[in-house]
N, C-alpha and C. Protein backbone atom coordinates (compact mmCIF):
# COMPACT_ATOMS: atom_id res chain seq x y z
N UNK A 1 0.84 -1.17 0.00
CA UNK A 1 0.00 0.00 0.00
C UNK A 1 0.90 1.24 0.00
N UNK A 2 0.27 2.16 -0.47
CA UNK A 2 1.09 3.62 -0.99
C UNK A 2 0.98 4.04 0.07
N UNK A 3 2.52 4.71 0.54
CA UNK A 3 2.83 5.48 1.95
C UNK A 3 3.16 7.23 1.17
N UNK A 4 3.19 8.16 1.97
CA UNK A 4 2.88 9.27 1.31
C UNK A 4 4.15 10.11 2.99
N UNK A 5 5.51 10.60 2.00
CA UNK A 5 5.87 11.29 3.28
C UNK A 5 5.39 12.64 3.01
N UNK A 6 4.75 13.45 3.55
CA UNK A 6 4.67 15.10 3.49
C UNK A 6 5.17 15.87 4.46
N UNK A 7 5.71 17.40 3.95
CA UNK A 7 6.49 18.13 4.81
C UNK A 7 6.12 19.35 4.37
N UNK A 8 6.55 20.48 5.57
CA UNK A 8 5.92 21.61 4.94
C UNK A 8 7.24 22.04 5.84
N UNK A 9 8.15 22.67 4.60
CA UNK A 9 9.54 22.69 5.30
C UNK A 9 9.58 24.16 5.16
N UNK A 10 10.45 25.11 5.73
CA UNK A 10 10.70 26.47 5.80
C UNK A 10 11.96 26.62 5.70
N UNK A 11 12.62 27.17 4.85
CA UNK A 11 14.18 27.27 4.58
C UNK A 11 14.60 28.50 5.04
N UNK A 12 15.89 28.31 5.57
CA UNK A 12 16.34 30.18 6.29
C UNK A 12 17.67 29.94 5.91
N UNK A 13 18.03 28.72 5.31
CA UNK A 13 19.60 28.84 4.74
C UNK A 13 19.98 28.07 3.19
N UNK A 14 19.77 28.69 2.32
CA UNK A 14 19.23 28.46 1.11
C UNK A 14 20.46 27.78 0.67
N UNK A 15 21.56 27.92 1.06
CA UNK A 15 22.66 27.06 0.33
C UNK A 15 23.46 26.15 1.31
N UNK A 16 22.81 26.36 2.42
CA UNK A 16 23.12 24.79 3.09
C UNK A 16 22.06 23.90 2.77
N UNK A 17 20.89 24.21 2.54
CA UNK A 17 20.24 23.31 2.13
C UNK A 17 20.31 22.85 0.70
N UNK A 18 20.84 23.63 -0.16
CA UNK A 18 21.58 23.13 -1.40
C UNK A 18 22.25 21.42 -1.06
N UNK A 19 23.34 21.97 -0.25
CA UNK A 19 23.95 20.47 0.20
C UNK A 19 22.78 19.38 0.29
N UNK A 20 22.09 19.67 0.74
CA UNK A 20 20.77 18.48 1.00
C UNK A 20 20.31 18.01 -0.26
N UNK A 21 19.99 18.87 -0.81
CA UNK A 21 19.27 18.93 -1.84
C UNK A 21 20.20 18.07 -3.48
N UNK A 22 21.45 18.44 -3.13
CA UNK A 22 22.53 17.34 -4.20
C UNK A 22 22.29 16.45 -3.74
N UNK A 23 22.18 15.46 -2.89
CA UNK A 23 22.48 14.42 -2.77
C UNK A 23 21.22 13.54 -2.35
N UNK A 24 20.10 13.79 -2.32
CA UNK A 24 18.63 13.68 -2.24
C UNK A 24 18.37 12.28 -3.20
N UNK A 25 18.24 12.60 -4.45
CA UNK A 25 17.51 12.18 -5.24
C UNK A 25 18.32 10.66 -5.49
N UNK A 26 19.47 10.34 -5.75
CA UNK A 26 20.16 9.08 -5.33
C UNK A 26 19.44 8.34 -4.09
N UNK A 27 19.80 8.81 -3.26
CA UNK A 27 18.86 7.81 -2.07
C UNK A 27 17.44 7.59 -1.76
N UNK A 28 16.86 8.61 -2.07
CA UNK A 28 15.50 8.37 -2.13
C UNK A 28 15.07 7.23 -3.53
N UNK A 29 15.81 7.13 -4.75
CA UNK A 29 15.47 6.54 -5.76
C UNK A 29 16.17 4.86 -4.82
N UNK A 30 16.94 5.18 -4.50
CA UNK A 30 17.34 3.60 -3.76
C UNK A 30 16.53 2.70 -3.12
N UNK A 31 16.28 4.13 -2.29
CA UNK A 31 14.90 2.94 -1.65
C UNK A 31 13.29 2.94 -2.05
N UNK A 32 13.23 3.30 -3.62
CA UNK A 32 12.02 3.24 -4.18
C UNK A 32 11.06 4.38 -4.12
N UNK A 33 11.74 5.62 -3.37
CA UNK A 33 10.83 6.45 -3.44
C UNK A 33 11.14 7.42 -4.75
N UNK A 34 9.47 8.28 -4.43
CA UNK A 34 9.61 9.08 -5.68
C UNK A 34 9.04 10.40 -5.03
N UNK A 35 9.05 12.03 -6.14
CA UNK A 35 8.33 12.66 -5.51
C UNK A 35 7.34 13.19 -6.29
N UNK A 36 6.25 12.87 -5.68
CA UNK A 36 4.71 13.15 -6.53
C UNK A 36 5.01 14.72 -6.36
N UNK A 37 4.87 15.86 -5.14
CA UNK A 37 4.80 17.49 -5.38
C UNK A 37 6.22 18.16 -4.71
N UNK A 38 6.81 19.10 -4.82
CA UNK A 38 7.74 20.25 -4.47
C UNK A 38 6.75 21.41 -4.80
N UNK A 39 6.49 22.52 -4.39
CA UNK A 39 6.02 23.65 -4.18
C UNK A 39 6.47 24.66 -3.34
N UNK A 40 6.78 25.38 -3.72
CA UNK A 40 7.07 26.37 -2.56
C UNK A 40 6.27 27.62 -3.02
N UNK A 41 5.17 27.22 -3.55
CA UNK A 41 3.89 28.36 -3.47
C UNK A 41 2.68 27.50 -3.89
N UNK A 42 2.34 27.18 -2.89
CA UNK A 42 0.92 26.10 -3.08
C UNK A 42 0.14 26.70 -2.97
N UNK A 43 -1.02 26.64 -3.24
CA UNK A 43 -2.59 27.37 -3.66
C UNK A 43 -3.27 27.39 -2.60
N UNK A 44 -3.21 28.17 -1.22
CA UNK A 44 -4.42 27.56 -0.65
C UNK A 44 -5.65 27.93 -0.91
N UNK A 45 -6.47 26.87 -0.73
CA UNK A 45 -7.94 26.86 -1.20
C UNK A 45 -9.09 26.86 -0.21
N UNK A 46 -8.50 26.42 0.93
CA UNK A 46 -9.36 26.85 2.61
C UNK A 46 -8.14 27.25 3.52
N UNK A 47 -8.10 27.66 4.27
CA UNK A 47 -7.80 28.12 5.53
C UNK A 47 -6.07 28.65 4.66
N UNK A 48 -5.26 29.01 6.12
CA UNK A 48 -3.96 29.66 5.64
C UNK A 48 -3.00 28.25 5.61
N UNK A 49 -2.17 28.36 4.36
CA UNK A 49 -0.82 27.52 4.82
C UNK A 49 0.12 28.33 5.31
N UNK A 50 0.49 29.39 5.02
CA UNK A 50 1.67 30.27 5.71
C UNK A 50 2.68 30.18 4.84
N UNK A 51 3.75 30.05 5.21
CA UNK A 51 4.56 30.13 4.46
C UNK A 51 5.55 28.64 4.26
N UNK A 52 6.65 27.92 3.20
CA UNK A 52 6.88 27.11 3.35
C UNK A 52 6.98 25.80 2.09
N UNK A 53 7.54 24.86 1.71
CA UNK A 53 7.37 24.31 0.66
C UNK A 53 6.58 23.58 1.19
N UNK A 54 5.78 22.61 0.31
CA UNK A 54 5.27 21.56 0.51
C UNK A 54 5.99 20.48 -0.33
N UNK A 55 6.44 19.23 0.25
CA UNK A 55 6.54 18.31 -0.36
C UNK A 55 5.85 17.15 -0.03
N UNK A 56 5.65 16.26 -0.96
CA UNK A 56 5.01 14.49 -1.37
C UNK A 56 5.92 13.65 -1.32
N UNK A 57 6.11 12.73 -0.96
CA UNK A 57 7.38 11.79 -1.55
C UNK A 57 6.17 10.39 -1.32
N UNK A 58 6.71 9.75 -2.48
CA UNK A 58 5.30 8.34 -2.34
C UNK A 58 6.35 7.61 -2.35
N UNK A 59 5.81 6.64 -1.16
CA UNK A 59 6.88 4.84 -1.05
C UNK A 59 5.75 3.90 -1.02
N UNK A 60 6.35 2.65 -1.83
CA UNK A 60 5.62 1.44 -2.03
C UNK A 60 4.76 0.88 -0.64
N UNK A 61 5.85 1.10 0.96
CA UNK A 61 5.26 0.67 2.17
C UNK A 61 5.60 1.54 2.90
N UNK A 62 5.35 1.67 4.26
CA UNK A 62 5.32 2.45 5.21
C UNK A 62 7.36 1.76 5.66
N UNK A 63 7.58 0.65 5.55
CA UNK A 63 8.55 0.31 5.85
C UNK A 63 9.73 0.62 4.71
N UNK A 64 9.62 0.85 3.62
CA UNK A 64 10.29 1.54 2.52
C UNK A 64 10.53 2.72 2.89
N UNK A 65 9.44 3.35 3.41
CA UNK A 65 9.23 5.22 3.50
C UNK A 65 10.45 4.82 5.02
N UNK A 66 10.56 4.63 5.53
CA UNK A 66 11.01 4.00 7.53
C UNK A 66 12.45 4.22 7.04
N UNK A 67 12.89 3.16 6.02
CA UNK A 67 14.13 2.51 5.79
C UNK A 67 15.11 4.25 4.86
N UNK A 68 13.90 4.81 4.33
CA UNK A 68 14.93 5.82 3.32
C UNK A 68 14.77 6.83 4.58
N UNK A 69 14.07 7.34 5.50
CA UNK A 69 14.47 8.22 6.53
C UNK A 69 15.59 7.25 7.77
N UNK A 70 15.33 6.62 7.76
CA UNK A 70 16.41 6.07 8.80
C UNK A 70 18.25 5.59 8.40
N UNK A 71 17.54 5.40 6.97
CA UNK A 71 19.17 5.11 6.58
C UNK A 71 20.32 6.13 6.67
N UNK A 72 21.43 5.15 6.91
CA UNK A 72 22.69 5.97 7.31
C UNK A 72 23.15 6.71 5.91
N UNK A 73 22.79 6.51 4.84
CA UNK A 73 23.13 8.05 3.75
C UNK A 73 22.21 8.82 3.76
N UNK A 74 20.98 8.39 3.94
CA UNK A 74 20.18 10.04 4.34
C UNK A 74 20.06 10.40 5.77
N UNK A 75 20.69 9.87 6.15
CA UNK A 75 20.97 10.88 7.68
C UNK A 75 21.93 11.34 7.63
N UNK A 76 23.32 11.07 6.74
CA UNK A 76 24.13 12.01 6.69
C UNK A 76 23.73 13.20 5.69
N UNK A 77 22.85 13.77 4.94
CA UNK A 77 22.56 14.90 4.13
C UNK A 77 21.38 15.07 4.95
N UNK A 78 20.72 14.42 6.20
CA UNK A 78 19.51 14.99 6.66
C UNK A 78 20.09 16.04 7.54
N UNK A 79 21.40 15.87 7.98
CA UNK A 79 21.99 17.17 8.94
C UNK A 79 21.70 18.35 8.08
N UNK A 80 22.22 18.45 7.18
CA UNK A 80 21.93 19.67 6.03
C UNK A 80 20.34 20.30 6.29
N UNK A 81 19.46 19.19 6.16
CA UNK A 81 18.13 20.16 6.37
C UNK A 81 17.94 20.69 7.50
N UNK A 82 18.00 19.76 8.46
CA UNK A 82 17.78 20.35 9.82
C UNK A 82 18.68 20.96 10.19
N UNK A 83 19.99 21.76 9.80
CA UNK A 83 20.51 23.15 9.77
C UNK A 83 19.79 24.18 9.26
N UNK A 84 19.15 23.77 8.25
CA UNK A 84 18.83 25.27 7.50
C UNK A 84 17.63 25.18 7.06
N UNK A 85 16.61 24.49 7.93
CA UNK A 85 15.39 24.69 7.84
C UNK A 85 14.78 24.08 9.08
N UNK A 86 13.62 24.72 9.22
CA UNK A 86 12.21 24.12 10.30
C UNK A 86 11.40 23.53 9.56
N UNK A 87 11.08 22.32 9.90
CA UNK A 87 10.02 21.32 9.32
C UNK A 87 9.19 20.70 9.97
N UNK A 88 8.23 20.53 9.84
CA UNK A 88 6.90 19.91 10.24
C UNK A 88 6.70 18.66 9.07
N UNK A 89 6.96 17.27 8.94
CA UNK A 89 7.19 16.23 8.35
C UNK A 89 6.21 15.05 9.21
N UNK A 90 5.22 14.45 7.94
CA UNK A 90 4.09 13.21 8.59
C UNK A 90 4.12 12.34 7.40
N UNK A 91 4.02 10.95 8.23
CA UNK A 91 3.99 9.71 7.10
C UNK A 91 2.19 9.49 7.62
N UNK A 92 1.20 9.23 5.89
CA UNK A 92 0.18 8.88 5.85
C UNK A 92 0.30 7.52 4.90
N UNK A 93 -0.95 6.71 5.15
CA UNK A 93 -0.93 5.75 4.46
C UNK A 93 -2.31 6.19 3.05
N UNK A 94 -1.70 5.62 2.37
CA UNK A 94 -2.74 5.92 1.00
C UNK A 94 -3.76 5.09 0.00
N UNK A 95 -4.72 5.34 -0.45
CA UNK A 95 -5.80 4.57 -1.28
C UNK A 95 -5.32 3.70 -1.67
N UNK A 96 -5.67 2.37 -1.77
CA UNK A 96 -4.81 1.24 -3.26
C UNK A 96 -3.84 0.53 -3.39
């Protein structure tokens, strides 16, 4: 079943999070994930989002989505985000 990570991240250091951001897409493709949205001006359509990107990342299981946040190469480029940004980050489970 489709696991869905979302984050509504706030950046205050645009080129340390660069660092994050090189080395992202290798590990997340490793462990099967992908990313359905990036936004950093999403539409709201009820209430306020504020300010902030939104991202999607879809994994095959909740234990796929587990394994690419816990692994030891994205925890070494996860220092990068959590230097230079505040995030609010939730795993949902999805339709199908």
């Amino acid at each position: 079943m489709t696991h869905y990570i979302v984050g509504n991240i706030t950046i205050h250091d645009l080129d340390r999070y660069r660092l994050y951001e090189a080395g992202f897409m290798p590990i997340l493709q490793a462990h099967g994930g992908k990313i359905a949205v990036v936004s950093d001006a999403p539409t709201p359509l009820e209430g306020s989002w504020g300010v902030g990107r939104l991202v999607v990342l879809a994994f095959e299981s909740a234990e796929a989505a587990k394994g690419w946040m816990t692994s030891p190469e994205y925890q070494e480029i996860a220092k990068h985000r959590l230097a230079a940004s505040d995030a609010t980050i939730v795993m949902a489970q999805g339709f199908g």
